[in-house]
N, C-alpha and C. Protein backbone atom coordinates (compact mmCIF):
# COMPACT_ATOMS: atom_id res chain seq x y z
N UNK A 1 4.26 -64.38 21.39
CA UNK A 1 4.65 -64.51 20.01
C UNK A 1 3.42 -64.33 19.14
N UNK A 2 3.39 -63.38 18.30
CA UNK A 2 2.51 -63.55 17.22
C UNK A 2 2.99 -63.45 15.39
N UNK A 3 2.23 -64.58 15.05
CA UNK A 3 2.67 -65.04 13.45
C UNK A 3 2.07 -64.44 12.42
N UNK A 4 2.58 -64.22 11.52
CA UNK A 4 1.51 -63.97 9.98
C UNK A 4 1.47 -65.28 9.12
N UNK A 5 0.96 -65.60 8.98
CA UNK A 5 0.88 -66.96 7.87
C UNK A 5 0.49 -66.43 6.69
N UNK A 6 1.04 -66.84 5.60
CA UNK A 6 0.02 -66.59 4.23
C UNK A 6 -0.33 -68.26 3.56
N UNK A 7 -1.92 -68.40 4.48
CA UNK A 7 -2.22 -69.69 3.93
C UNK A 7 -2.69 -70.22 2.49
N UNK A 8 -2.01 -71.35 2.29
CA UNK A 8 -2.69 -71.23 0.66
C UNK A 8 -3.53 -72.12 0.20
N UNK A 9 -4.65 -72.09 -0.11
CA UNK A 9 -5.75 -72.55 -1.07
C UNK A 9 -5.63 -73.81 -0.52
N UNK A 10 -6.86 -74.69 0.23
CA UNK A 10 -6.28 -76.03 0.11
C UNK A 10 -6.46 -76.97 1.42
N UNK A 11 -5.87 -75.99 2.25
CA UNK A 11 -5.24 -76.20 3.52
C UNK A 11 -6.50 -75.87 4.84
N UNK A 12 -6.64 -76.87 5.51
CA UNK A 12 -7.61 -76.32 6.49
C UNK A 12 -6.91 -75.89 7.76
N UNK A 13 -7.11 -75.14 8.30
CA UNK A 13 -6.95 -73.91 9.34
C UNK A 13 -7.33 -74.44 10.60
N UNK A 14 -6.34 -75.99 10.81
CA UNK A 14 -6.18 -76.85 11.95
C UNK A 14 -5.55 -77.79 11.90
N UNK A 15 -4.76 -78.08 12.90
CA UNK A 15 -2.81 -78.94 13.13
C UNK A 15 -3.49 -80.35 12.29
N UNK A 16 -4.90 -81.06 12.86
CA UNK A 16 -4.70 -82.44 12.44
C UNK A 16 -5.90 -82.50 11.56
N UNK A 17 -6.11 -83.42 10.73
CA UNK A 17 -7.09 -83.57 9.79
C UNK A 17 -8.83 -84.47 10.20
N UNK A 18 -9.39 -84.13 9.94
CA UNK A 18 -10.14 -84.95 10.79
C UNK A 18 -10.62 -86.94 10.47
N UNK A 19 -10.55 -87.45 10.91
CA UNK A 19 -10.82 -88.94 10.39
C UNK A 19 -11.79 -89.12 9.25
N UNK A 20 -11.36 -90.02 8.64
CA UNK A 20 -11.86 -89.95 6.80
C UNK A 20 -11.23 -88.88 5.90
N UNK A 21 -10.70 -88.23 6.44
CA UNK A 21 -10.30 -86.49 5.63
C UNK A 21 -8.38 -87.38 5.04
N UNK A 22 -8.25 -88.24 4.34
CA UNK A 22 -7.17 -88.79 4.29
C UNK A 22 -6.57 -88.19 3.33
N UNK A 23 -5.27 -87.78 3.00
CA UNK A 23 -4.52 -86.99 2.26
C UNK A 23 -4.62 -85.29 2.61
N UNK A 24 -5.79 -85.03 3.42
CA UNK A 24 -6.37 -83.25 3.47
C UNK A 24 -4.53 -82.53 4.41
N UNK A 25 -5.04 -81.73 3.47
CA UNK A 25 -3.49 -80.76 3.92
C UNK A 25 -4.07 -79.55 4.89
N UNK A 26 -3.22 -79.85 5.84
CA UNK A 26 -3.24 -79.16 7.67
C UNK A 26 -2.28 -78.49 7.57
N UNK A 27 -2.29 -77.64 8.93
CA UNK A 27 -1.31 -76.36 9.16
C UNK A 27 0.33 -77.16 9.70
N UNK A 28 -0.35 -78.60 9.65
CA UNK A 28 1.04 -79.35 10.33
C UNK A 28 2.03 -79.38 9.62
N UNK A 29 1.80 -79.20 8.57
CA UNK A 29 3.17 -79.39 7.46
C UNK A 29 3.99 -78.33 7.50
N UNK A 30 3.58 -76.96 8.02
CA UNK A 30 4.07 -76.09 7.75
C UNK A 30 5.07 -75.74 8.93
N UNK A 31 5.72 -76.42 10.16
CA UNK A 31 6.28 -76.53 10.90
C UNK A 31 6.54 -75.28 11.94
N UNK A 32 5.05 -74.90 12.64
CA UNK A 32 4.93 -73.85 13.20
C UNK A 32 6.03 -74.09 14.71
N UNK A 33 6.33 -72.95 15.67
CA UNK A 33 6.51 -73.64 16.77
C UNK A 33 5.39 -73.65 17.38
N UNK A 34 5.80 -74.82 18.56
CA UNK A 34 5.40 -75.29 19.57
C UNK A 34 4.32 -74.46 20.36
N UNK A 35 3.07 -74.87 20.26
CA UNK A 35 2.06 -74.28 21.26
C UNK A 35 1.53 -73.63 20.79
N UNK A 36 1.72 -72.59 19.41
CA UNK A 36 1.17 -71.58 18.62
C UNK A 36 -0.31 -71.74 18.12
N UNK A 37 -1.80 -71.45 17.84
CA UNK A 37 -3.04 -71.78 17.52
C UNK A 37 -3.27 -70.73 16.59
N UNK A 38 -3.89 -71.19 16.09
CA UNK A 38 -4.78 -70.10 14.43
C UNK A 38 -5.22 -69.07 15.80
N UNK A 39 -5.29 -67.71 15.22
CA UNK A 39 -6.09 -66.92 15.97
C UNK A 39 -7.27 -66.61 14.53
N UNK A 40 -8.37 -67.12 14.92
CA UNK A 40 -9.61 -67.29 13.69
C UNK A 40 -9.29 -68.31 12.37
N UNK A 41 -9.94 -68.48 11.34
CA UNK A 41 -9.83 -69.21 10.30
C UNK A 41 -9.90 -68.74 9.20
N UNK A 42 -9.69 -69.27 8.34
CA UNK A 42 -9.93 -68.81 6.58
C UNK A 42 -10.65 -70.51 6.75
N UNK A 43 -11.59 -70.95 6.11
CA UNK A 43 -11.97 -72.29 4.99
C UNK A 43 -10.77 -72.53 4.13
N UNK A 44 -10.96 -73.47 3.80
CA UNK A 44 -9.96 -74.64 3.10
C UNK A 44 -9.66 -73.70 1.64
N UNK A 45 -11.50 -73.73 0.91
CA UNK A 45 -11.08 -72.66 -0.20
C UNK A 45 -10.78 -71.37 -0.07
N UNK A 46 -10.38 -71.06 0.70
CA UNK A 46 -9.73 -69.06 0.87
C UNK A 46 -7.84 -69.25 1.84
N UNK A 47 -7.69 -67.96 1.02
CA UNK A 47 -6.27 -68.04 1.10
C UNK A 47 -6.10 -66.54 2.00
N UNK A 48 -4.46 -66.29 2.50
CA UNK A 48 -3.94 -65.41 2.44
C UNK A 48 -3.68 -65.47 4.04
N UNK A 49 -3.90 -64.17 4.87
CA UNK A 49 -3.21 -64.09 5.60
C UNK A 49 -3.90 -64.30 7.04
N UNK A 50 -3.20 -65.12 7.98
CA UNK A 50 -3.99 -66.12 8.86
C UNK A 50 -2.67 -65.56 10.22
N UNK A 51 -3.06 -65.33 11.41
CA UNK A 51 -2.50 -65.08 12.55
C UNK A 51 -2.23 -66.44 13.54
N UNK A 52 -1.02 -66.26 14.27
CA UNK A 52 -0.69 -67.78 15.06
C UNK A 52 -0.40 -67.02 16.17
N UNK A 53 -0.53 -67.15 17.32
CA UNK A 53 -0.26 -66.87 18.74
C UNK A 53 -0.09 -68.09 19.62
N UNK A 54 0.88 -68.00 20.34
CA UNK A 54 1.06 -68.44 22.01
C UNK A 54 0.47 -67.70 22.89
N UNK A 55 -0.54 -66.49 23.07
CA UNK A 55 -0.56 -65.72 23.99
C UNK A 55 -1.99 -65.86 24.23
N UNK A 56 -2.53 -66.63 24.88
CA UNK A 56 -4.30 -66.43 25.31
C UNK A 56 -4.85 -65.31 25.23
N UNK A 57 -4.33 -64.41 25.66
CA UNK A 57 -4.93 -63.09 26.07
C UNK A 57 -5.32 -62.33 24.42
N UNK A 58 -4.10 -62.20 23.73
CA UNK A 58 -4.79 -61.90 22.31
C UNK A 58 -5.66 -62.62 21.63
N UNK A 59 -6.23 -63.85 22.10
CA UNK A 59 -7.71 -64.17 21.27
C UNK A 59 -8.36 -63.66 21.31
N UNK A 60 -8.98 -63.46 22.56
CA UNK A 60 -10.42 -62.31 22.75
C UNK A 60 -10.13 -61.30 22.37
N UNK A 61 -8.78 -60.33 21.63
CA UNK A 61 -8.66 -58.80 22.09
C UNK A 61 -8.87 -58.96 20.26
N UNK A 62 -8.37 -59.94 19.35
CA UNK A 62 -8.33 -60.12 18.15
C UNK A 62 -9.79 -60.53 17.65
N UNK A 63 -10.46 -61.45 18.44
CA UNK A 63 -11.74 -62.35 17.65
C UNK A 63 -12.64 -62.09 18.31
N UNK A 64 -12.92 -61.11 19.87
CA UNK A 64 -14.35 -60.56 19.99
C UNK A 64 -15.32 -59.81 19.22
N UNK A 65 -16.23 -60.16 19.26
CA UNK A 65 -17.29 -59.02 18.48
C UNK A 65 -16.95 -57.18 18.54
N UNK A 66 -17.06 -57.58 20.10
CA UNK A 66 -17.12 -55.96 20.00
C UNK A 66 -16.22 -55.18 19.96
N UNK A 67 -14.77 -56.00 19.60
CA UNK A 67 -13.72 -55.13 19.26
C UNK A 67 -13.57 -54.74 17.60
N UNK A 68 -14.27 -55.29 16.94
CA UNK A 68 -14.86 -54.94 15.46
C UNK A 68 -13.67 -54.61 14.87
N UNK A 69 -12.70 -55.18 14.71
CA UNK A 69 -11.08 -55.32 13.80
C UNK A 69 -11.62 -55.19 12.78
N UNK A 70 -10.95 -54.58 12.03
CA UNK A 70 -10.93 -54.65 10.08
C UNK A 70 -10.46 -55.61 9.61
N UNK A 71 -11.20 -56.45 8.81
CA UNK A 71 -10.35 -57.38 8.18
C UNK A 71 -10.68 -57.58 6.34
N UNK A 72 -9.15 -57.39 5.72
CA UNK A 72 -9.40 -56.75 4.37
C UNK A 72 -9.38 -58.04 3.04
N UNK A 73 -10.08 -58.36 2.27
CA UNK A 73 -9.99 -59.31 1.59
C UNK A 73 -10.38 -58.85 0.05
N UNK A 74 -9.57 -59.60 -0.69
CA UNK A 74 -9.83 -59.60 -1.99
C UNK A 74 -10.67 -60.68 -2.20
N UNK A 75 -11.57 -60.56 -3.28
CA UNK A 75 -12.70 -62.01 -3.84
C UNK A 75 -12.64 -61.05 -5.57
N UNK A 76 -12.51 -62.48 -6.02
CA UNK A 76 -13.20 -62.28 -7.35
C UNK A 76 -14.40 -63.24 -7.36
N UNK A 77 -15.40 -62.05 -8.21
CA UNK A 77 -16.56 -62.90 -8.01
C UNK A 77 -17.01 -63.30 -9.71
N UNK A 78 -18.21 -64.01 -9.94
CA UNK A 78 -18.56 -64.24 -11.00
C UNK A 78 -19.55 -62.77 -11.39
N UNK A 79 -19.43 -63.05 -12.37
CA UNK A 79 -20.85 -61.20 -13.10
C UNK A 79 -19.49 -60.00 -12.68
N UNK A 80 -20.42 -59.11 -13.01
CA UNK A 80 -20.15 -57.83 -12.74
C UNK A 80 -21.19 -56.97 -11.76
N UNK A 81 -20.74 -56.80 -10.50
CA UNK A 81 -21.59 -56.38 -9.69
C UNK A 81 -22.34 -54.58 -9.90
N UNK A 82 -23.46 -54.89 -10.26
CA UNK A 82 -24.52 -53.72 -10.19
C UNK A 82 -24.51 -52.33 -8.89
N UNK A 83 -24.58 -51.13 -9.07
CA UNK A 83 -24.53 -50.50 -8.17
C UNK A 83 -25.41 -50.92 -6.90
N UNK A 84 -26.62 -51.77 -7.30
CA UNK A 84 -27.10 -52.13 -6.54
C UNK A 84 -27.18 -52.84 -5.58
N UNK A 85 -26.09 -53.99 -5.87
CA UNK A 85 -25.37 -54.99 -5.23
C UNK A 85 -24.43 -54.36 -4.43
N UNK A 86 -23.23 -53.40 -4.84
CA UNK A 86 -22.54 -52.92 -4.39
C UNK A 86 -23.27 -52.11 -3.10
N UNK A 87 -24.02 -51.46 -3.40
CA UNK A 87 -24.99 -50.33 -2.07
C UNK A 87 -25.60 -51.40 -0.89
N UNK A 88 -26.10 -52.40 -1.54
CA UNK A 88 -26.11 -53.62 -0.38
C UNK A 88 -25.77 -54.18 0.43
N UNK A 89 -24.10 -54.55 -0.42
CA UNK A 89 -22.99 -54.70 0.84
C UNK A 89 -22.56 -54.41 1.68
N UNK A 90 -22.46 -52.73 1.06
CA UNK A 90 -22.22 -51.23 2.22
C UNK A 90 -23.10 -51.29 3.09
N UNK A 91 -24.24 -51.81 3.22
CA UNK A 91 -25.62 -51.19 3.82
C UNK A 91 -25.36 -51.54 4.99
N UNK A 92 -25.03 -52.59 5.69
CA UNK A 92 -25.45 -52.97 6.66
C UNK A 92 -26.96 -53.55 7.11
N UNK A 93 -27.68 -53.60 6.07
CA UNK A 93 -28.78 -54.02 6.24
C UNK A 93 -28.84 -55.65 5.45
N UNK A 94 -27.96 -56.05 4.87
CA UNK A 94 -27.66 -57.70 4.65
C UNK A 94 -28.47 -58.23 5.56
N UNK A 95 -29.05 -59.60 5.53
CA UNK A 95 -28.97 -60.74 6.74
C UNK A 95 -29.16 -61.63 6.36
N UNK A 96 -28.08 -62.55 6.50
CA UNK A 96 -27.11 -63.67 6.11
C UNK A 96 -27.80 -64.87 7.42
N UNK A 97 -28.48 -65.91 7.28
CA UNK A 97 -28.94 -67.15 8.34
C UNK A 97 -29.11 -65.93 10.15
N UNK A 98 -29.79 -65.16 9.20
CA UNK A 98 -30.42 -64.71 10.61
C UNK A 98 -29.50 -63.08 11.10
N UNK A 99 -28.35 -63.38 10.72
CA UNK A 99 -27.47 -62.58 11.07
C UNK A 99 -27.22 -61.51 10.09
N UNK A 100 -27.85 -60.06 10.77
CA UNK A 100 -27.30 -58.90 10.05
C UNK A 100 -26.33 -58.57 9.94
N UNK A 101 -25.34 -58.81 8.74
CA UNK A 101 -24.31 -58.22 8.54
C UNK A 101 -23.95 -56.37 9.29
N UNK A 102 -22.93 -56.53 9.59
CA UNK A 102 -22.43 -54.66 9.87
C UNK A 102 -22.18 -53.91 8.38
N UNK A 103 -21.81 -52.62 8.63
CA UNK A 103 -21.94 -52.13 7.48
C UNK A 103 -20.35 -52.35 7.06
N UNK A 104 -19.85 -52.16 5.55
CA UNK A 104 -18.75 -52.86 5.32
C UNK A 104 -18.42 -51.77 4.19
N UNK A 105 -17.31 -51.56 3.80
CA UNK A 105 -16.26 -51.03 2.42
C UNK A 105 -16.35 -51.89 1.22
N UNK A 106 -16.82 -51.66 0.43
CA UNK A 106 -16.95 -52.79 -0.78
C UNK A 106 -16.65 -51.69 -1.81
N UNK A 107 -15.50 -52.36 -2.62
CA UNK A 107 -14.94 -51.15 -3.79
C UNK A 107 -14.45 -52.36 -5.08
N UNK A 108 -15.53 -51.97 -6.23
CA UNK A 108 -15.30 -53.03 -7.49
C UNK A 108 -13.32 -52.33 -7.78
N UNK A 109 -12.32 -53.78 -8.62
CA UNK A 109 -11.04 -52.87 -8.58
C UNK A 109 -11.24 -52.99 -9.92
N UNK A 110 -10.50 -52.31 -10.61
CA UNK A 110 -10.43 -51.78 -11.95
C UNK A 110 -9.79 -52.75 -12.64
N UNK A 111 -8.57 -53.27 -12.24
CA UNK A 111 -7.73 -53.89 -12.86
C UNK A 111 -7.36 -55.43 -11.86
N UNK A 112 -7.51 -56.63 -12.10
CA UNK A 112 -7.03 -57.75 -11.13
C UNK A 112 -5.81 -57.34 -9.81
N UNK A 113 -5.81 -57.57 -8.81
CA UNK A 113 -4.92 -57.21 -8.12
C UNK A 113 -3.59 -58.23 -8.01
N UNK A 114 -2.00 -57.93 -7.66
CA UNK A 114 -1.22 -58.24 -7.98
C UNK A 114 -0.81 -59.55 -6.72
N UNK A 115 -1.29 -60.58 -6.80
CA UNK A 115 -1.50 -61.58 -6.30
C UNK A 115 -0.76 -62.79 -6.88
N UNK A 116 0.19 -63.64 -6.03
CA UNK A 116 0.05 -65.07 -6.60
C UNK A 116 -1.20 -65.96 -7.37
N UNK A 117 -0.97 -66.09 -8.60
CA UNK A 117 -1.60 -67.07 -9.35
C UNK A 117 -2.13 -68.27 -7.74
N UNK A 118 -3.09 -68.94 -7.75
CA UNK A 118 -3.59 -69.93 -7.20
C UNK A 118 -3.28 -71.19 -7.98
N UNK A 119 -3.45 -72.34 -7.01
CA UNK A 119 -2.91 -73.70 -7.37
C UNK A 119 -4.08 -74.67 -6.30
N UNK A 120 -4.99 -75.30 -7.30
CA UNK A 120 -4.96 -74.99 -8.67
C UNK A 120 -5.92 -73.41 -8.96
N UNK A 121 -5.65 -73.43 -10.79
CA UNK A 121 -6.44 -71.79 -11.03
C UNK A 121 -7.59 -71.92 -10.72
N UNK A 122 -8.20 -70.76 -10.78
CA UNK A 122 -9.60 -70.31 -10.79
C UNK A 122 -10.42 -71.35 -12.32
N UNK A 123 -11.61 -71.89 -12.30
CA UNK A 123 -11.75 -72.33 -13.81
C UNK A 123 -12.36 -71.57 -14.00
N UNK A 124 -12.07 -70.95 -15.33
CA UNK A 124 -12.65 -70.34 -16.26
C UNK A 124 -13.46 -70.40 -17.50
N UNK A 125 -14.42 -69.25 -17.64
CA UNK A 125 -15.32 -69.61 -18.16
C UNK A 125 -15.76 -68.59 -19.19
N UNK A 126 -15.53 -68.82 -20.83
CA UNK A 126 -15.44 -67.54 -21.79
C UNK A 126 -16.67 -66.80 -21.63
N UNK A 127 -17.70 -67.44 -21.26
CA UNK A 127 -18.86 -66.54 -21.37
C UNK A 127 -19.06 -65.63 -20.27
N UNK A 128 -18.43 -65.58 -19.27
CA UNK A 128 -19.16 -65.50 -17.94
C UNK A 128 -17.75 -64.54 -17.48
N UNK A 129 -18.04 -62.81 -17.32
CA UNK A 129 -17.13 -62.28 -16.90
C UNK A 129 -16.76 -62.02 -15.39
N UNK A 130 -15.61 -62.23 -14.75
CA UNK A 130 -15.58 -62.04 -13.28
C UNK A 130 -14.59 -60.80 -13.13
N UNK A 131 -15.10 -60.78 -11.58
CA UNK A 131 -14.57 -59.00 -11.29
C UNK A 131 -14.39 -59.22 -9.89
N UNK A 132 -12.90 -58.17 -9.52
CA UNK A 132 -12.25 -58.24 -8.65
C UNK A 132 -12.98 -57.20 -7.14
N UNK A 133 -13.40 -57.43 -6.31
CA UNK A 133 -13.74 -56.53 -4.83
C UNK A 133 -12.61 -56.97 -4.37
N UNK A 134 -12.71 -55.16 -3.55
CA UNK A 134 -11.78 -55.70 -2.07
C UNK A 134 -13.32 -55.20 -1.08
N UNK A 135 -13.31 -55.67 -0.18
CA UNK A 135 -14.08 -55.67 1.16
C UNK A 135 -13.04 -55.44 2.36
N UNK A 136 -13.66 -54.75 3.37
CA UNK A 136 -13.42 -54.20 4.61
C UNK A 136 -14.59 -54.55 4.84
N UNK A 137 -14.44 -55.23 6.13
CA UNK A 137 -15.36 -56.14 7.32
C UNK A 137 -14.90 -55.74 8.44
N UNK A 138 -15.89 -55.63 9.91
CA UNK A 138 -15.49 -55.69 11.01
C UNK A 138 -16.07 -56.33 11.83
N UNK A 139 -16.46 -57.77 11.47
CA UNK A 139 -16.90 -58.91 11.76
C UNK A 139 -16.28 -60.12 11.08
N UNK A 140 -16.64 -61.54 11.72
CA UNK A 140 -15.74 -62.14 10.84
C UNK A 140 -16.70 -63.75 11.34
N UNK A 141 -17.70 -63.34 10.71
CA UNK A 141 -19.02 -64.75 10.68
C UNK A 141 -18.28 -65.79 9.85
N UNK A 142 -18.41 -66.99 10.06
CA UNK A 142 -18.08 -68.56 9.22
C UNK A 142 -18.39 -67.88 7.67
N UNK A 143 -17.49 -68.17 6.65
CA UNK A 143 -17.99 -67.77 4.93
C UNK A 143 -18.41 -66.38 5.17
N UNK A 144 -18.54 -65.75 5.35
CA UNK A 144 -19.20 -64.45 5.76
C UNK A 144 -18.84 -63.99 4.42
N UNK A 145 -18.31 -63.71 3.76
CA UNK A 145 -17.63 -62.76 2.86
C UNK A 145 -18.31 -63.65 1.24
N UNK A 146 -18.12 -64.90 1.63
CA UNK A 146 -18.98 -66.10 0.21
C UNK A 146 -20.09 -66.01 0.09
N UNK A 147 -20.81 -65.85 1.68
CA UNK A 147 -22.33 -65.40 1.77
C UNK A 147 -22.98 -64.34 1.68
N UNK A 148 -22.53 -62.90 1.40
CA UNK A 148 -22.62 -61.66 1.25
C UNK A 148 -22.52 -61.71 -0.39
N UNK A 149 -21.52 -62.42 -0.70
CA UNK A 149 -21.22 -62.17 -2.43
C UNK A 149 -22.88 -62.61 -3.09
N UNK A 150 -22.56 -63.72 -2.52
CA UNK A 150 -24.24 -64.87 -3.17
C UNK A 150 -25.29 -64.16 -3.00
N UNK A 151 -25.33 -64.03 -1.74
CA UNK A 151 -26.58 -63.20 -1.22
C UNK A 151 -27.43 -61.93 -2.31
N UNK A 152 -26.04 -60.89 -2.52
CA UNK A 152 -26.51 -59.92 -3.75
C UNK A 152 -26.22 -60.45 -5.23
N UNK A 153 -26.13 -61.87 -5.53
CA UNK A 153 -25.93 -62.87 -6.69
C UNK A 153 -25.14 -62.52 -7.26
N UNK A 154 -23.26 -62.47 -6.72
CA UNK A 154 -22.27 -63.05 -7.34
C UNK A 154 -21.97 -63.59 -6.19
N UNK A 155 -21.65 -65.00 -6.89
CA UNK A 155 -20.74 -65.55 -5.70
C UNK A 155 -19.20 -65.66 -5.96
N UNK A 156 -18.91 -66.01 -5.16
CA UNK A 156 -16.63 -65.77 -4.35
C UNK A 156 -16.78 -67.17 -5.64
N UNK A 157 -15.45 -66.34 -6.21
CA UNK A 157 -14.48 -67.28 -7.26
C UNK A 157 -13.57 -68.15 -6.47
N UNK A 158 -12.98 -66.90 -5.93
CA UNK A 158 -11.73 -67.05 -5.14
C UNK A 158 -11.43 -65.89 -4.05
N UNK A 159 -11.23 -66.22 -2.80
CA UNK A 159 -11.16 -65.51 -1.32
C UNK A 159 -9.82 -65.39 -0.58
N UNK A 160 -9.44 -64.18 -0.68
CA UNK A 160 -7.89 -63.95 -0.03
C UNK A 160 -8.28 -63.06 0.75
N UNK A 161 -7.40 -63.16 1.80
CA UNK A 161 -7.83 -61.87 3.53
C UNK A 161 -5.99 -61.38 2.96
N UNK A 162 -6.19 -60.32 2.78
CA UNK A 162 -4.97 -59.37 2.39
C UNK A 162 -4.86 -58.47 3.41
N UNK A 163 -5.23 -58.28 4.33
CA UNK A 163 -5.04 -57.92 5.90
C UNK A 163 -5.63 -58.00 7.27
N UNK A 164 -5.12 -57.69 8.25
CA UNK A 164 -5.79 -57.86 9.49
C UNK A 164 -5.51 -56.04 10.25
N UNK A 165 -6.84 -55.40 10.56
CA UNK A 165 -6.18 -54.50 11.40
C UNK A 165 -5.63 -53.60 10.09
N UNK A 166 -4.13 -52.99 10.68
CA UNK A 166 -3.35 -52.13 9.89
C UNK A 166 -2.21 -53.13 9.15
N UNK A 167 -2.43 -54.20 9.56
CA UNK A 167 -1.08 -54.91 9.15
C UNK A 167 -1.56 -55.69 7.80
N UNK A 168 -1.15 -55.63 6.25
CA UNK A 168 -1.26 -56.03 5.56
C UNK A 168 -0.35 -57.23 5.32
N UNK A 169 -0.96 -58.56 4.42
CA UNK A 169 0.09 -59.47 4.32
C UNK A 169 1.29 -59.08 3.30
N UNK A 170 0.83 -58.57 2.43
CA UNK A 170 2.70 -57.92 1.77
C UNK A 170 3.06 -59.06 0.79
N UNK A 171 4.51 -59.17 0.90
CA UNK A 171 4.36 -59.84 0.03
C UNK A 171 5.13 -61.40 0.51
N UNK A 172 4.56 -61.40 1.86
CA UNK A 172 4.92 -62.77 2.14
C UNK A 172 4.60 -64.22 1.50
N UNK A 173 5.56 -64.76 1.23
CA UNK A 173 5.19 -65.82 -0.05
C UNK A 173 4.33 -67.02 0.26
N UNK A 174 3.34 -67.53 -0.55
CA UNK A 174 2.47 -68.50 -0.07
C UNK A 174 3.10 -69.68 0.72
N UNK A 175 2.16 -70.26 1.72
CA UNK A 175 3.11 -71.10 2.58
C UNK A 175 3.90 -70.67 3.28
N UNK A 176 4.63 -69.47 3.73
CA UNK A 176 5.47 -69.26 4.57
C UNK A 176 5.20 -68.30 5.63
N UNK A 177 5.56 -68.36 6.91
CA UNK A 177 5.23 -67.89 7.86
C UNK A 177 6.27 -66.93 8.78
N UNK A 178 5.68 -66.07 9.78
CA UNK A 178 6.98 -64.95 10.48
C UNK A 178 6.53 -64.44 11.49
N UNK A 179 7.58 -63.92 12.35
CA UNK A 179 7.11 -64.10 13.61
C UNK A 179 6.54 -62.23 13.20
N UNK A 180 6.18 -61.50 13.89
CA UNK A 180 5.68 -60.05 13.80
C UNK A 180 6.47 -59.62 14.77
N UNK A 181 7.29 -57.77 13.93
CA UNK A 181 8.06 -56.88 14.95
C UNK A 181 7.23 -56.92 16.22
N UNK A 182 7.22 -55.75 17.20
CA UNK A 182 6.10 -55.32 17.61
C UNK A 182 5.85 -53.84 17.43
N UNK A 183 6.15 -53.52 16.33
CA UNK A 183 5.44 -52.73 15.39
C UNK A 183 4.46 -52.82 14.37
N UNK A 184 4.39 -54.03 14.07
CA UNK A 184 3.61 -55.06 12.98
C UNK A 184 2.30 -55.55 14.14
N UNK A 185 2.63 -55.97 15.29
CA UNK A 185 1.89 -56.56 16.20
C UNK A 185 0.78 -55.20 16.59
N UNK A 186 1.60 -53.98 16.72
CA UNK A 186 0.57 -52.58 17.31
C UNK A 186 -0.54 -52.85 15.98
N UNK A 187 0.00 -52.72 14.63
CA UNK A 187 -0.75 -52.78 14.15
C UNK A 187 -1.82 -53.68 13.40
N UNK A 188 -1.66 -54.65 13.88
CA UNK A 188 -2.79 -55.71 13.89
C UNK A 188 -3.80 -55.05 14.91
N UNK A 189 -4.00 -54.59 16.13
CA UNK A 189 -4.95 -54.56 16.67
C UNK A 189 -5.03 -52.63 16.34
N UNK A 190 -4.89 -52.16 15.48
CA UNK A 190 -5.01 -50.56 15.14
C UNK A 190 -6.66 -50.55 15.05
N UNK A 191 -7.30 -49.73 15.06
CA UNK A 191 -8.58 -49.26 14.61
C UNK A 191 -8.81 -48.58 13.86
């Protein structure tokens, strides 16, 4: 069995909460079946689309290195990113706590992309203009995508993974989850 989740803002990307973490909202609420595990994570602050499996064998084929999956995310960041920033991202020459980023797709969008509003919003700030990237990654380091923004000095407003692979999340509604054809499934692991 494999799932699409579209997780939302909030929520950490594991069944139980950890001690002291009292009130923190888990994947438990969302009444997955039985036996199913995150295949990778989003952080608490990033949203969108998160994979669930019963099947061991698709962890490694999904979350090894060297199978280098695409994984597509929207961020709005703070500023307006400089060509220079932008050529950075692409570069592959980043290095983030040691770790050289791969080289990546970074495209400023013209217009906000057509997304659920977040809960709560983004705060805003009159002086200070923010701007929408999508990124293509084929790595998938802890924050990786928060630490790349900062790194060339904008940092992530707000972090949505709007696909995995070939399979985009669509317009599955926040909070709700589905099992994948296996036509949807080929294309999660597409290249």
């Amino acid at each position: 069995m494999l799932i699409a989740f579209n997780k939302p803002y909030g929520v950490l990307s594991q069944f139980n909460s950890n001690p002291g973490d009292k009130g923190q909202r888990t994947l438990k609420e969302f009444d997955f079946p039985p036996k199913v595990l995150p295949l990778g994570r989003l952080d608490m602050d990033s949203e969108g689309l998160l994979l669930f499996t019963d099947e061991k064998a698709l962890e490694n084929k999904l979350l090894h290195p060297r199978f280098q999956h695409r994984r597509r995310y929207l961020t709005l960041v703070e500023g307006v990113p400089d060509e220079a920033a932008m050529s950075e991202l692409r570069s592959g020459k980043l290095v983030i706590k040691g770790h050289r980023c791969l080289p990546c797709r970074a495209k400023i969008l013209k217009q906000a992309p057509d997304i659920p509003d977040r809960d709560p919003p983004v705060r805003v700030r009159k002086q200070i203009i923010d701007t929408w990237l999508r990124l293509e990654l084929r790595e998938g380091k802890n924050r990786q995508v928060r630490r790349m923004t900062a790194a060339v000095g904008y940092p992530t407003l707000r972090l949505l993974r709007e696909g995995i692979g070939a399979l985009p999340l669509g317009n599955l509604p926040v909070g709700t989850w589905r099992e994948l054809s296996q036509e949807e499934r080929d294309a999660v692991f597409a290249r």
